[in-house]
Protein backbone atom coordinates (compact mmCIF):
# COMPACT_ATOMS: atom_id res chain seq x y z
CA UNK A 1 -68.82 -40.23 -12.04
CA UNK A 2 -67.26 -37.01 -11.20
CA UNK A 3 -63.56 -36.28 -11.86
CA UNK A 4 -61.85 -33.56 -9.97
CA UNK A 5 -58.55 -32.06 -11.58
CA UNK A 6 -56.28 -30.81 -9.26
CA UNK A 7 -53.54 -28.31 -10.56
CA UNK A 8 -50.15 -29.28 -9.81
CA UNK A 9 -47.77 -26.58 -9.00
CA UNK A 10 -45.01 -26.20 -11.78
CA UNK A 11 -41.70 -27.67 -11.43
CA UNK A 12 -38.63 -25.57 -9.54
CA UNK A 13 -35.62 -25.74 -12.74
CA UNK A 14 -33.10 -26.37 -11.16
CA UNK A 15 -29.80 -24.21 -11.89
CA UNK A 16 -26.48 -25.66 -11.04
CA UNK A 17 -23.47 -22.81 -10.69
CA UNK A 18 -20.47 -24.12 -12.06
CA UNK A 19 -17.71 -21.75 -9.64
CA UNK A 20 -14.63 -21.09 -11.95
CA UNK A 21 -11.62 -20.71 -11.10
CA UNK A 22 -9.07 -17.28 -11.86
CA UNK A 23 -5.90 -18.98 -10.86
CA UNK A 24 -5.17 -19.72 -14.78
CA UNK A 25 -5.87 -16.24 -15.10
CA UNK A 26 -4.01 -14.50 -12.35
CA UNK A 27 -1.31 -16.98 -12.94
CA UNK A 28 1.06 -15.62 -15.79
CA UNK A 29 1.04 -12.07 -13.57
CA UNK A 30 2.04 -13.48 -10.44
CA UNK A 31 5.03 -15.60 -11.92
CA UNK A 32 6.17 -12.46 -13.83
CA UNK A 33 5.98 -10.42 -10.84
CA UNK A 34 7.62 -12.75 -8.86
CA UNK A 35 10.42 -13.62 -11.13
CA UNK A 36 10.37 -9.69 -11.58
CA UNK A 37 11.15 -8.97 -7.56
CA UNK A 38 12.94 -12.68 -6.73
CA UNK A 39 15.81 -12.88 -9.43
CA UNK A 40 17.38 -9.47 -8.84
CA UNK A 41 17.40 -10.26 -4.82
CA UNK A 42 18.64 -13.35 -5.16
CA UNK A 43 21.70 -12.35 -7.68
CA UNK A 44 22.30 -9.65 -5.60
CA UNK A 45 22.45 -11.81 -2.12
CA UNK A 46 24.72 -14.01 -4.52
CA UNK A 47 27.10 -11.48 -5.65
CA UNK A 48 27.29 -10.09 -2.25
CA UNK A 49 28.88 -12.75 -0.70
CA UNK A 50 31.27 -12.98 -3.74
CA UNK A 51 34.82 -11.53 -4.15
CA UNK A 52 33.76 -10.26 -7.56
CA UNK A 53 35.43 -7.82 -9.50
CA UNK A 54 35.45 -6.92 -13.04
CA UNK A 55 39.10 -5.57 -13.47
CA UNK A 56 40.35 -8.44 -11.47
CA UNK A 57 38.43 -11.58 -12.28
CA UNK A 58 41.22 -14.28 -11.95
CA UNK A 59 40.93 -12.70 -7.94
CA UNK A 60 37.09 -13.70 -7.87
CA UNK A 61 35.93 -16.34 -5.28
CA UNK A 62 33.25 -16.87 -2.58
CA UNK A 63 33.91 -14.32 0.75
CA UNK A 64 31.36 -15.13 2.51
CA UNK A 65 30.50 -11.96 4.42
CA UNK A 66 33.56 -10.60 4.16
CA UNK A 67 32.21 -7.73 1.96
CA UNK A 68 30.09 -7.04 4.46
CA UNK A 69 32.19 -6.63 6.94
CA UNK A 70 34.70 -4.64 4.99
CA UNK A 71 31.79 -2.08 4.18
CA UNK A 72 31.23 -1.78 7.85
CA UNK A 73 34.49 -0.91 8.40
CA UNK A 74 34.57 1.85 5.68
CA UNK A 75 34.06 5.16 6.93
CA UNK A 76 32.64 6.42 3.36
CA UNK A 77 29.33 4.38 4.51
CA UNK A 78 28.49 5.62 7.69
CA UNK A 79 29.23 9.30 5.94
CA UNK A 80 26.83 8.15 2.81
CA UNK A 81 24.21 7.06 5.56
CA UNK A 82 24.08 10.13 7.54
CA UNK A 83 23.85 12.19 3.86
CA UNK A 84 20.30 9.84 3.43
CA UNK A 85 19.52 10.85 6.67
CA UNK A 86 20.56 14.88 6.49
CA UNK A 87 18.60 14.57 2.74
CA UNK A 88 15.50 12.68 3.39
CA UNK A 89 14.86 14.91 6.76
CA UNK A 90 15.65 18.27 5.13
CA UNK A 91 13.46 17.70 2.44
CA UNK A 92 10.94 15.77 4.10
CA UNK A 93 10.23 18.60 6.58
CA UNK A 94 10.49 21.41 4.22
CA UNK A 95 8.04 19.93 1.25
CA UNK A 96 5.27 19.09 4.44
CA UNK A 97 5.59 22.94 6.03
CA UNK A 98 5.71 24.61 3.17
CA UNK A 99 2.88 22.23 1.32
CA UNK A 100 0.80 22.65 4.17
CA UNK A 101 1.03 26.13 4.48
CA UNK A 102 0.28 26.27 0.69
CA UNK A 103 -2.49 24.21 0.61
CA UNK A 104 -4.20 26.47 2.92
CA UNK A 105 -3.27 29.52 0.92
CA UNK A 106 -4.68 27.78 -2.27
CA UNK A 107 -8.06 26.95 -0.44
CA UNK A 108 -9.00 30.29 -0.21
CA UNK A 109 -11.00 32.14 -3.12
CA UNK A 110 -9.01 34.71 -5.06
CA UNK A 111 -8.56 35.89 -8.34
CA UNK A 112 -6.74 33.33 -10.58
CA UNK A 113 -6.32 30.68 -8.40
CA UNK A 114 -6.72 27.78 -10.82
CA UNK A 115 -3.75 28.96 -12.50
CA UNK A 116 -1.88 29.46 -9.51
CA UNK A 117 -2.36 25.87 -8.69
CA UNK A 118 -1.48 24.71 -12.12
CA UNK A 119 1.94 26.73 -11.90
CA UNK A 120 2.74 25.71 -8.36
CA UNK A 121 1.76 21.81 -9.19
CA UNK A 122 3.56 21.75 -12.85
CA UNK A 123 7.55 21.40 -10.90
CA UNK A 124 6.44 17.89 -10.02
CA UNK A 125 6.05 17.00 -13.47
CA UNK A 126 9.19 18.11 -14.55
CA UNK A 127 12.10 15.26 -14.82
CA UNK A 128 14.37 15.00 -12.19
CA UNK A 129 17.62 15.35 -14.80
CA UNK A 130 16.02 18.29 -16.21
CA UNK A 131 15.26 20.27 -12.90
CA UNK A 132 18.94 19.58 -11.69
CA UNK A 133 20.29 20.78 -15.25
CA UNK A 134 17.80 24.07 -14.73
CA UNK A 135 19.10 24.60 -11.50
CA UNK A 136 22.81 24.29 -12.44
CA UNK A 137 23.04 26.19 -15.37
CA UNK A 138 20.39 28.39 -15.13
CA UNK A 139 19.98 29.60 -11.82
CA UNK A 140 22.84 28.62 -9.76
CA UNK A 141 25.63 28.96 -12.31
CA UNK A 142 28.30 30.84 -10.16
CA UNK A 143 29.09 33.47 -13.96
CA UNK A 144 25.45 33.14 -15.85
CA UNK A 145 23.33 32.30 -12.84
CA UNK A 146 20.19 34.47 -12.40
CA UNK A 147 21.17 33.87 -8.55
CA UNK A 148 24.61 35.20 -9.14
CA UNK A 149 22.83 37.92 -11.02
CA UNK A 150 20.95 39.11 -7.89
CA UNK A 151 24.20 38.78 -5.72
CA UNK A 152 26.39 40.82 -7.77
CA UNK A 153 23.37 43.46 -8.02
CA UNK A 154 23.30 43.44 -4.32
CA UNK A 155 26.65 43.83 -3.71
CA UNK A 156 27.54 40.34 -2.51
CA UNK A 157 29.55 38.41 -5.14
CA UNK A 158 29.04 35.64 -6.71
CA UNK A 159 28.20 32.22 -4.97
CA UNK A 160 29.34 29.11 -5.98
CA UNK A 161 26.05 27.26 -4.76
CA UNK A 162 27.35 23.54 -5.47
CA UNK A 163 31.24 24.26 -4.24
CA UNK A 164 30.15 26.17 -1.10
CA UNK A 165 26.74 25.09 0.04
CA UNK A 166 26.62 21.59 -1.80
CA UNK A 167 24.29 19.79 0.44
CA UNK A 168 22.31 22.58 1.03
CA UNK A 169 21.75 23.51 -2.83
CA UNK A 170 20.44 19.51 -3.85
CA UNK A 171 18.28 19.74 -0.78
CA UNK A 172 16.82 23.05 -2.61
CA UNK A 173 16.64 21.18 -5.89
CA UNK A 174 14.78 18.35 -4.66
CA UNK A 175 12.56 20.15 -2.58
CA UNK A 176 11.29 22.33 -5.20
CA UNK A 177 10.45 19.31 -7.46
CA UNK A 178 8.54 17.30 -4.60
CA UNK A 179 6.41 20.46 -2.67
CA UNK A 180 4.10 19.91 -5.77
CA UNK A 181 3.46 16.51 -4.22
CA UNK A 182 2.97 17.20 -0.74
CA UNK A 183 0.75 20.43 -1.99
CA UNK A 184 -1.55 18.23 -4.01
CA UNK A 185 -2.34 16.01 -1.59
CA UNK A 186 -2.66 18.30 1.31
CA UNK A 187 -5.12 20.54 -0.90
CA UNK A 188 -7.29 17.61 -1.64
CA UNK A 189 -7.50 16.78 2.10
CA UNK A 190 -8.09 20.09 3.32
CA UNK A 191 -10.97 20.55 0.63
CA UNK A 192 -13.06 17.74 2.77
CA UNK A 193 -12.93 19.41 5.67
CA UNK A 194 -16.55 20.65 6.68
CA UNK A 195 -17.31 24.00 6.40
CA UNK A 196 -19.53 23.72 9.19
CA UNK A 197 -17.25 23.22 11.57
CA UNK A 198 -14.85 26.23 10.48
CA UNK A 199 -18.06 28.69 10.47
CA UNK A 200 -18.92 27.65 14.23
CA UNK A 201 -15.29 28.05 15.37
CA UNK A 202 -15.11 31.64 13.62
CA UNK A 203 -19.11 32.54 15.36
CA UNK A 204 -16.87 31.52 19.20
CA UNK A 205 -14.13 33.69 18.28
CA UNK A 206 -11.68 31.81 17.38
CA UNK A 207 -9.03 33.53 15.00
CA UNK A 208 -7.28 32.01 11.96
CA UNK A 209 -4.05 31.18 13.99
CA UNK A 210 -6.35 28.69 16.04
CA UNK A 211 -8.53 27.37 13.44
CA UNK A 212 -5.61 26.12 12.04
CA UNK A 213 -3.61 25.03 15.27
CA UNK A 214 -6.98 23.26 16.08
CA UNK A 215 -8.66 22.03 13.40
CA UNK A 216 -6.89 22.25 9.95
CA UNK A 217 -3.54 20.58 11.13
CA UNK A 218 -5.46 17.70 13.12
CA UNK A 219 -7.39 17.27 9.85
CA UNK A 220 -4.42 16.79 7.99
CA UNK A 221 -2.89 14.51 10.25
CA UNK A 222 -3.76 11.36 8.54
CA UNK A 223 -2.68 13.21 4.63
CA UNK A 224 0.96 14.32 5.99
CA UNK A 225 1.11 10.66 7.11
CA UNK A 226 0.42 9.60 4.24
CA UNK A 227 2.97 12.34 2.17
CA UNK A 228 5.57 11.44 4.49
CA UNK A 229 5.42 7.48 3.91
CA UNK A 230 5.43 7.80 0.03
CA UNK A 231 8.15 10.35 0.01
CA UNK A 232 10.51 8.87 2.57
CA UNK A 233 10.42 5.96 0.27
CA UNK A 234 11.54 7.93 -2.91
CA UNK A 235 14.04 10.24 -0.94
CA UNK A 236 15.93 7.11 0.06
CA UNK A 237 16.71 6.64 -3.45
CA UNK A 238 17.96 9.97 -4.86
CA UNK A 239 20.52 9.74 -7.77
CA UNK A 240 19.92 12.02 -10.59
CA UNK A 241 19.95 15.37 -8.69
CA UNK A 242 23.34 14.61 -7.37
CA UNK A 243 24.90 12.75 -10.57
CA UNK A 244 23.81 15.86 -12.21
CA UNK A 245 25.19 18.72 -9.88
CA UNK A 246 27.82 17.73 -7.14
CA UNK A 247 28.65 13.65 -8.54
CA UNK A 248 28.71 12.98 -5.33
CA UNK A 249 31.59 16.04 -3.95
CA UNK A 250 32.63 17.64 -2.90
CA UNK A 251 35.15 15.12 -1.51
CA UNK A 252 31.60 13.16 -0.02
CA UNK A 253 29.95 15.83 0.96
CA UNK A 254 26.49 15.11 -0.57
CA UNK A 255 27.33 11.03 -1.28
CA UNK A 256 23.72 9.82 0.10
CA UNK A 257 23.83 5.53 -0.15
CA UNK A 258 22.12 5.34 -3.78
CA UNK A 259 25.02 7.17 -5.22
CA UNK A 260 27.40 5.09 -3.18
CA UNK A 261 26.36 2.21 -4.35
CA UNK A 262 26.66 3.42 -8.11
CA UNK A 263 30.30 4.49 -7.32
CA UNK A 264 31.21 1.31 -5.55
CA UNK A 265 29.57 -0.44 -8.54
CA UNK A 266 30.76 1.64 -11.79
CA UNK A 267 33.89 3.60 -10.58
CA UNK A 268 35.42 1.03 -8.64
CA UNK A 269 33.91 -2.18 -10.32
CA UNK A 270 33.59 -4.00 -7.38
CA UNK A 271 30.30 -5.98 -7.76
CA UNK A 272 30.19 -7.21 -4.79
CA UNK A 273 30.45 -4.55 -2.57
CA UNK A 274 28.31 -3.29 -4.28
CA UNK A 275 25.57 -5.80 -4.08
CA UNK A 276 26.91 -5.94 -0.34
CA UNK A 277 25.67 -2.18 -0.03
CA UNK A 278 22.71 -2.07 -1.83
CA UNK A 279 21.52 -5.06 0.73
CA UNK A 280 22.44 -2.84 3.53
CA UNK A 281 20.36 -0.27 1.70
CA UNK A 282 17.32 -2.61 1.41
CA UNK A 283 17.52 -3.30 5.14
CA UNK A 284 16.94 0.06 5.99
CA UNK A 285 14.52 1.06 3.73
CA UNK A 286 12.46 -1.77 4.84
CA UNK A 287 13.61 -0.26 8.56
CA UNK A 288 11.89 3.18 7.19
CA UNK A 289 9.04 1.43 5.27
CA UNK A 290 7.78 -0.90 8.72
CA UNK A 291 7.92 2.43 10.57
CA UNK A 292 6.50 4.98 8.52
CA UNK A 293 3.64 1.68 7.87
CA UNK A 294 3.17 1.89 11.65
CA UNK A 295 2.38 5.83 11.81
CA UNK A 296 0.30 5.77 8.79
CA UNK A 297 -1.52 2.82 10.40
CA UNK A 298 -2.32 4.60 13.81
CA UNK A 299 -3.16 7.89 12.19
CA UNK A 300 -6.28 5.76 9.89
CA UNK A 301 -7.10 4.55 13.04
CA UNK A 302 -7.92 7.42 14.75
């Protein structure tokens, strides 16, 4: 008899995937964050609707939204508002012109330009305290001010920067310590811009007033987007400048709503008007935020 073997084929192993889950992982984080964002909003919506104040406790009760109410009556926060609003649009439109403008100056090739950029980024990284006590003492300081220096050489007198022009001189402050920002971004967008494209325009005759009417600024459409979302946010929310210079004065000439609050809060202890105001301020950042979301959004999209 003849036997024929026949090769079987080798078993298939079999490998089972067990999926794990990261929700015991990611847990812990989310809870912190959570409690991190929820229990400050919810005290606050709590204290706002309470007649709490810390000289006058045996006075405190529930008011419902009486606190509101009384705040909209106040003229001090419709003049606080329109300060945010004078602020963030001053500085806002100053810090994207002038970084735009230097971010095309720093794209060129000359000599020492990597310092140049390290000087003209370094303001950023300078404290906010510490650039208003610079500005104060050493440069605006109506007696010992290198800007009363320059006045008096000139003829002029001395100028009282934060007496006189109050609004005008923490504009200056905070615009100095944010065109950093809007120059470091705006450089690294206009650095991706083809070369190609800049060579042909030049070989049609266009000049540089064009090439950057026409094809620089539309490059940079979607970066000053972007610059004017994340400092819009941070503007709304100016303190230390003014705390350091004006507190606030004259009278309430440069009170923007952050520094409102803190006087509504620490001056006059009233916590809830306080917590009444700073929900008012929340409400139109997130205003801001949803609109300034929308541009940015429509801008990627082109």
């Amino acid at each position: 008899m003849s036997s024929t073997l026949v090769a079987k084929p080798p078993r298939k192993k079999t490998s089972t995937t067990r999926q794990v889950s990261t929700l015991p992982l990611l847990a812990p984080s989310v809870i912190v964050l959570l409690l991190w964002m929820i229990v400050p909003l919810v005290m606050t919506v709590w204290f706002s609707l309470q007649r709490y104040n810390l000289l006058n406790q045996a006075n405190n009760s529930f008011a419902g939204l009486a606190n509101f109410t009384a705040l909209l009556s106040n003229p001090s926060l419709w003049i606080s508002i329109f300060n945010t609003i004078v602020l963030v649009g001053s500085v806002l439109g100053i810090t994207i012109a002038f970084g735009t403008l230097l971010a095309v100056l720093f794209n060129q090739d000359f000599f020492g330009r990597g310092i140049a950029r390290l000087l003209a980024i370094s303001p950023f990284f300078v404290m906010p305290t510490v650039s208003a006590l610079v500005w104060k003492n050493l440069l605006m300081h109506p007696v010992n001010g290198l800007f009363a220096y320059v006045t008096r050489s000139l003829g002029l007198g001395a100028i009282d920067w934060f007496a006189d022009f109050p609004m005008f001189s923490v504009i200056l402050i905070v615009s100095w310590e944010w065109l950093p920002f809007a120059l470091l971004i705006l450089l690294t967008a206009i650095q991706s811009l083809d070369d190609e494209q800049i060579e042909a325009a030049r070989m049609d005759g266009a000049k540089s007033i064009a090439l950057f009417r026409y094809i620089t600024l539309p490059h940079l459409g979607r970066a000053i987007a972007v610059v004017a979302m994340i400092e819009t946010i941070f503007f709304l929310t100016i303190f230390a400048e003014i705390f350091v210079t004006t507190s606030g004065g004259p009278g309430l000439a440069t009170t923007n709503l952050a520094y409102f609050i803190y006087i509504r809060a620490l001056f006059e202890f009233d916590v809830g008007g306080a917590s009444a105001a700073g929900l008012i301020a929340v409400v139109l950042a997130n205003i801001v935020a949803i609109f300034l979301m929308r541009v940015v959004s429509r801008s990627l999209d082109i």
